[in-house]
N, C-alpha and C. Protein backbone atom coordinates (compact mmCIF):
# COMPACT_ATOMS: atom_id res chain seq x y z
N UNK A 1 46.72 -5.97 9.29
CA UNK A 1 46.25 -4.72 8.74
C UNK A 1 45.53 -4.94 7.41
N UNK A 2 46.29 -5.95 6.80
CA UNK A 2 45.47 -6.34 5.47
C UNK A 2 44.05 -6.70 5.15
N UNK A 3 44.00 -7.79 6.17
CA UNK A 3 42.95 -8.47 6.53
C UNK A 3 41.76 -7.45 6.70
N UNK A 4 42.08 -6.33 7.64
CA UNK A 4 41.13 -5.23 8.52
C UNK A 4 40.73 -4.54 7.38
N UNK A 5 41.84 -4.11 6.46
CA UNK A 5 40.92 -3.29 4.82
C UNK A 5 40.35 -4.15 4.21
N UNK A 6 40.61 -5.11 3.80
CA UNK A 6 39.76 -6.19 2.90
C UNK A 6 38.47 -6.44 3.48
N UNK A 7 38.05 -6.48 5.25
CA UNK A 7 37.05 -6.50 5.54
C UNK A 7 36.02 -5.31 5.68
N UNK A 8 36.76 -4.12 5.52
CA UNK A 8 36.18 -3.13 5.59
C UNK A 8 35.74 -2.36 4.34
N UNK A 9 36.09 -3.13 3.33
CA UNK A 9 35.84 -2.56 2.35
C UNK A 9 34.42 -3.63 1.85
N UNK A 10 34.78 -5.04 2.02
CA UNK A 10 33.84 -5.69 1.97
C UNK A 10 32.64 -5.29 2.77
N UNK A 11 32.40 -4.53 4.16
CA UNK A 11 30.95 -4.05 4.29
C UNK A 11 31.02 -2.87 3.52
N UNK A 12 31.96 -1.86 3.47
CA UNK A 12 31.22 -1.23 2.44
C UNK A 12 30.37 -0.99 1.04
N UNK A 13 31.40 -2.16 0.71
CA UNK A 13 30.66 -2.41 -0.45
C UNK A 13 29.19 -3.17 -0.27
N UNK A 14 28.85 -4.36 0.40
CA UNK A 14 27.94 -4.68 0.66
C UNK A 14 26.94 -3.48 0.86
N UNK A 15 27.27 -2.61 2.20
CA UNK A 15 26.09 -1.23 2.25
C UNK A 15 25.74 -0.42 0.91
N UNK A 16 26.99 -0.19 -0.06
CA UNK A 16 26.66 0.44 -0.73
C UNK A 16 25.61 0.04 -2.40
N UNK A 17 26.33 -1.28 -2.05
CA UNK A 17 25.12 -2.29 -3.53
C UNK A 17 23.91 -1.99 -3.12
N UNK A 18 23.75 -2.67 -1.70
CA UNK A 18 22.27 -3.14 -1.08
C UNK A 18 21.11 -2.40 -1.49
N UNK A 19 19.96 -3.10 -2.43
CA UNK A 19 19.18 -2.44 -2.84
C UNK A 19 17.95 -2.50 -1.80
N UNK A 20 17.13 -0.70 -1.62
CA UNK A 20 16.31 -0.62 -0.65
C UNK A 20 14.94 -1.96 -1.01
N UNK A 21 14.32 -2.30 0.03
CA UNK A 21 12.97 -2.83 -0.47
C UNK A 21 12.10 -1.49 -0.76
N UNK A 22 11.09 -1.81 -1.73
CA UNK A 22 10.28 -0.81 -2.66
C UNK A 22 9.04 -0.80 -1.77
N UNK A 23 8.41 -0.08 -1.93
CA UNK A 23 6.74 0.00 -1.21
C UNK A 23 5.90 0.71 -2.59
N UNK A 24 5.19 0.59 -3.67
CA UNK A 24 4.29 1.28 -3.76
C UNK A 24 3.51 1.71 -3.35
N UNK A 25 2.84 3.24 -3.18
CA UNK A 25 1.92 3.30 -2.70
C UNK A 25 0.45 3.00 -3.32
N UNK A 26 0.36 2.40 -4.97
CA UNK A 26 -0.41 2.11 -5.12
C UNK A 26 -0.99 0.57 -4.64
N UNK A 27 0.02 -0.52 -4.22
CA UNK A 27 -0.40 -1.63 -3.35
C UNK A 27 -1.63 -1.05 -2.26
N UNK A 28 -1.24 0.25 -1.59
CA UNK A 28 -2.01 0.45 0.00
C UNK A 28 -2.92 1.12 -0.23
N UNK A 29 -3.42 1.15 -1.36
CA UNK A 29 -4.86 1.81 -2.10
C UNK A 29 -4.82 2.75 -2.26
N UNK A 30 -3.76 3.91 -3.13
CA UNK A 30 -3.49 5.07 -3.52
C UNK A 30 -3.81 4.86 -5.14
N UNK A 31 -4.96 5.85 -5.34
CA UNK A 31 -5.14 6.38 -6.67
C UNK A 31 -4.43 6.79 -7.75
N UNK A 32 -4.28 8.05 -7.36
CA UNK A 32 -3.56 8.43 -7.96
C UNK A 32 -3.94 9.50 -9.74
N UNK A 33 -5.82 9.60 -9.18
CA UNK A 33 -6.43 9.91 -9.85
C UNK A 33 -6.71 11.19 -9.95
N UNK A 34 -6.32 12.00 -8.83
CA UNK A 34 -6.41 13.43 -8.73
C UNK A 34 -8.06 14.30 -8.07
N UNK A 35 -8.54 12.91 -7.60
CA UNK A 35 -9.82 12.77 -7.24
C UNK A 35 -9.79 12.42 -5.28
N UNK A 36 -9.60 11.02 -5.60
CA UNK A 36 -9.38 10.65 -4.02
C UNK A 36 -7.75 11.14 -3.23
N UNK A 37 -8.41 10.91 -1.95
CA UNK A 37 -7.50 11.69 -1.24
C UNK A 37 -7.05 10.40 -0.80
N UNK A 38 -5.49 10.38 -1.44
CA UNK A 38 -4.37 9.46 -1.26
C UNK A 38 -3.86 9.68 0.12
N UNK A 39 -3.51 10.62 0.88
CA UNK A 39 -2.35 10.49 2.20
C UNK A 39 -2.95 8.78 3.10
N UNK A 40 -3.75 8.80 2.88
CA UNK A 40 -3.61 7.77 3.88
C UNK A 40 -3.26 6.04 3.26
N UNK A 41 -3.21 6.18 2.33
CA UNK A 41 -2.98 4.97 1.66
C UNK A 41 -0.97 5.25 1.15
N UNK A 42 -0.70 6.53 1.63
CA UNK A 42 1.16 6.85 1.27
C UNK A 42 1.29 6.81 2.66
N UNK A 43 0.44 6.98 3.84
CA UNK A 43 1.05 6.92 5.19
C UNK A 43 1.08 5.19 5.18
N UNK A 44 0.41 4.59 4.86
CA UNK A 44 0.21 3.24 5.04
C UNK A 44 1.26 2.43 4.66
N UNK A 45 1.69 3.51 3.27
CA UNK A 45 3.45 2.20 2.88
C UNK A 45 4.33 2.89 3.73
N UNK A 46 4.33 4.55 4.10
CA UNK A 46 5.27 5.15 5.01
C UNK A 46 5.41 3.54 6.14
N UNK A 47 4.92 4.01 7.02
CA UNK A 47 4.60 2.86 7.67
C UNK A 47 5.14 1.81 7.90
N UNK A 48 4.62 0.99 6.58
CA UNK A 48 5.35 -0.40 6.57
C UNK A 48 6.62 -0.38 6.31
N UNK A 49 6.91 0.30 5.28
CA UNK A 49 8.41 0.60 5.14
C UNK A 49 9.32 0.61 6.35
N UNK A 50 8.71 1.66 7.73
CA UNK A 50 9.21 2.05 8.84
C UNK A 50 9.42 0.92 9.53
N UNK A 51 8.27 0.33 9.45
CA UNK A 51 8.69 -1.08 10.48
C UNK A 51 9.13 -2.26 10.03
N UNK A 52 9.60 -1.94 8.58
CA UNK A 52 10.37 -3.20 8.44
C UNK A 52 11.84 -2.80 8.11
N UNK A 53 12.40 -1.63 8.61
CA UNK A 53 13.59 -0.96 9.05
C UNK A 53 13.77 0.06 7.82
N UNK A 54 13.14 0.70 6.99
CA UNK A 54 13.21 1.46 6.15
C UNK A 54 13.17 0.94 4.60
N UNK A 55 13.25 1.76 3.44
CA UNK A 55 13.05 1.46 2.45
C UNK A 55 12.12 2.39 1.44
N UNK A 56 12.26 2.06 0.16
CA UNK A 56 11.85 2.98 -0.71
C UNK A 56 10.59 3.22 -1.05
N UNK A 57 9.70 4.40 -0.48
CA UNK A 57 7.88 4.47 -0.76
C UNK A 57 8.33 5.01 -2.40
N UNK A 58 7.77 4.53 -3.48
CA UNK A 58 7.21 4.77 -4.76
C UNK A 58 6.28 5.13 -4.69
N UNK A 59 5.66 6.42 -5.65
CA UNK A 59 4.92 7.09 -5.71
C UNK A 59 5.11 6.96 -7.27
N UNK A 60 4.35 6.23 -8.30
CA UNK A 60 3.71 6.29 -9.70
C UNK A 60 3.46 7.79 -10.35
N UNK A 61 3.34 7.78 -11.70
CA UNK A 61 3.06 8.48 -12.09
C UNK A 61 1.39 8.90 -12.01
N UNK A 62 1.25 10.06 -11.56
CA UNK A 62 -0.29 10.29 -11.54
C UNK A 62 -0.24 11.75 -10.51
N UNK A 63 -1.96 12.21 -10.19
CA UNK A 63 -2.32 13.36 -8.85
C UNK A 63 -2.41 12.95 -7.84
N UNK A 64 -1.55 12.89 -6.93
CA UNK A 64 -1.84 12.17 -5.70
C UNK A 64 -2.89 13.70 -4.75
N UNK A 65 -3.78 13.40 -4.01
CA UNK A 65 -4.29 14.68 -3.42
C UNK A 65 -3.72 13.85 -1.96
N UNK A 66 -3.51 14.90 -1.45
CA UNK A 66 -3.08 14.16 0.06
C UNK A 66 -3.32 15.92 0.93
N UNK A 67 -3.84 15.04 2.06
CA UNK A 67 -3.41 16.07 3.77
C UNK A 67 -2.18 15.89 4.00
N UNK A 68 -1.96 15.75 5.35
CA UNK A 68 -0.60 15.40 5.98
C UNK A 68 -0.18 13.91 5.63
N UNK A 69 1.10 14.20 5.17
CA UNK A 69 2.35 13.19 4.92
C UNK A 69 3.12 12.83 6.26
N UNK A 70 2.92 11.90 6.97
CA UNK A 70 4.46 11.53 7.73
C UNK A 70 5.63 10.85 7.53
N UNK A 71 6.25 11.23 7.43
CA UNK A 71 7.96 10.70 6.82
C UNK A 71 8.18 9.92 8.39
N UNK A 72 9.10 9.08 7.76
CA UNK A 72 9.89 8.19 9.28
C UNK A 72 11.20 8.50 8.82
N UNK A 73 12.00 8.11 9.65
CA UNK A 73 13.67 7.83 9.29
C UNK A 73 13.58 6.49 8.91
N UNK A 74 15.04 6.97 7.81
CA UNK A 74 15.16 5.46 6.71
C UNK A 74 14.27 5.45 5.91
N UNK A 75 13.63 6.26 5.42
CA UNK A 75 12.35 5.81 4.22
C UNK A 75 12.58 7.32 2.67
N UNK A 76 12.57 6.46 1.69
CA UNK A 76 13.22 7.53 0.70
C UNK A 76 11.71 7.35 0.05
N UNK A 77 11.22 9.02 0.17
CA UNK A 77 10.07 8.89 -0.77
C UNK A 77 10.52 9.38 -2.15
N UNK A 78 9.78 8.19 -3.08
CA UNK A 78 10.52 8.19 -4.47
C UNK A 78 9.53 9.04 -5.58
N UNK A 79 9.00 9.91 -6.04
CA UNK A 79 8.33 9.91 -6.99
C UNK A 79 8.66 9.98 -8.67
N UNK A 80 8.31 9.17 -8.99
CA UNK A 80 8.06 8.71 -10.16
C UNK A 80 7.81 9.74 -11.26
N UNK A 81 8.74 10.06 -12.22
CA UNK A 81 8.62 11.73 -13.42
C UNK A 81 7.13 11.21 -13.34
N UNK A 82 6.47 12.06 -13.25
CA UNK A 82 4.89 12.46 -13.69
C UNK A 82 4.15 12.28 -12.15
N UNK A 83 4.42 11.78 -11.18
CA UNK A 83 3.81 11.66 -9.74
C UNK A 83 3.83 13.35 -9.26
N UNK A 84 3.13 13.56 -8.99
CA UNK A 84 2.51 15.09 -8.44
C UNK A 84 1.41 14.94 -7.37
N UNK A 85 2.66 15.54 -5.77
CA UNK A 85 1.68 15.03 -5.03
C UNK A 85 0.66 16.66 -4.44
N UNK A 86 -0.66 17.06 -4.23
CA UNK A 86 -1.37 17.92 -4.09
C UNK A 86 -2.10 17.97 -3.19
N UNK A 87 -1.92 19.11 -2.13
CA UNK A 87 -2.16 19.64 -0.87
C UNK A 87 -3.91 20.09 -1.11
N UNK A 88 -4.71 18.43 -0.33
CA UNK A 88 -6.24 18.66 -0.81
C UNK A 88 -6.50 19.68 0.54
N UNK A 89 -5.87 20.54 0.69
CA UNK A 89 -6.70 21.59 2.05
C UNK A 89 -7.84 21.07 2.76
């Protein structure tokens, strides 16, 4: 019985340290200038994030203008105090 908590606490703890991998979206050519239209350069870390089993999209401080956003499961979009993302219609 001992054994079974000591191991179970050991994955928990492991799950709970485990830090996500990061994605900026300024790596995937997001501005961030309030000019160009970012969604496709935040779908692009969406994305990678997704297929490399989830993880954290960063979003910088800045105007992101974006269309449609797709979210995956497992992916924490992070923005950054001053990141403001804006619906370019």
């Amino acid at each position: 019985m001992r054994q079974s908590i000591t191991y179970l606490l050991t994955i928990l703890l492991t799950v709970a340290c485990s830090t996500p991998a990061e994605y900026n979206v300024q790596d995937f050519g997001a501005k961030g200038d309030g000019k160009a239209i970012d969604s496709p350069a935040i779908n692009k870390a969406i994305q990678k994030a997704a297929s490399n089993g989830g993880g954290r999209v960063v979003v910088p401080a800045g105007k992101y203008m974006c269309y449609s956003i797709r979210l995956e499961s497992d992916i924490e979009l992070h923005l950054v105090q001053g990141a403001v993302i804006i619906s370019a219609r």
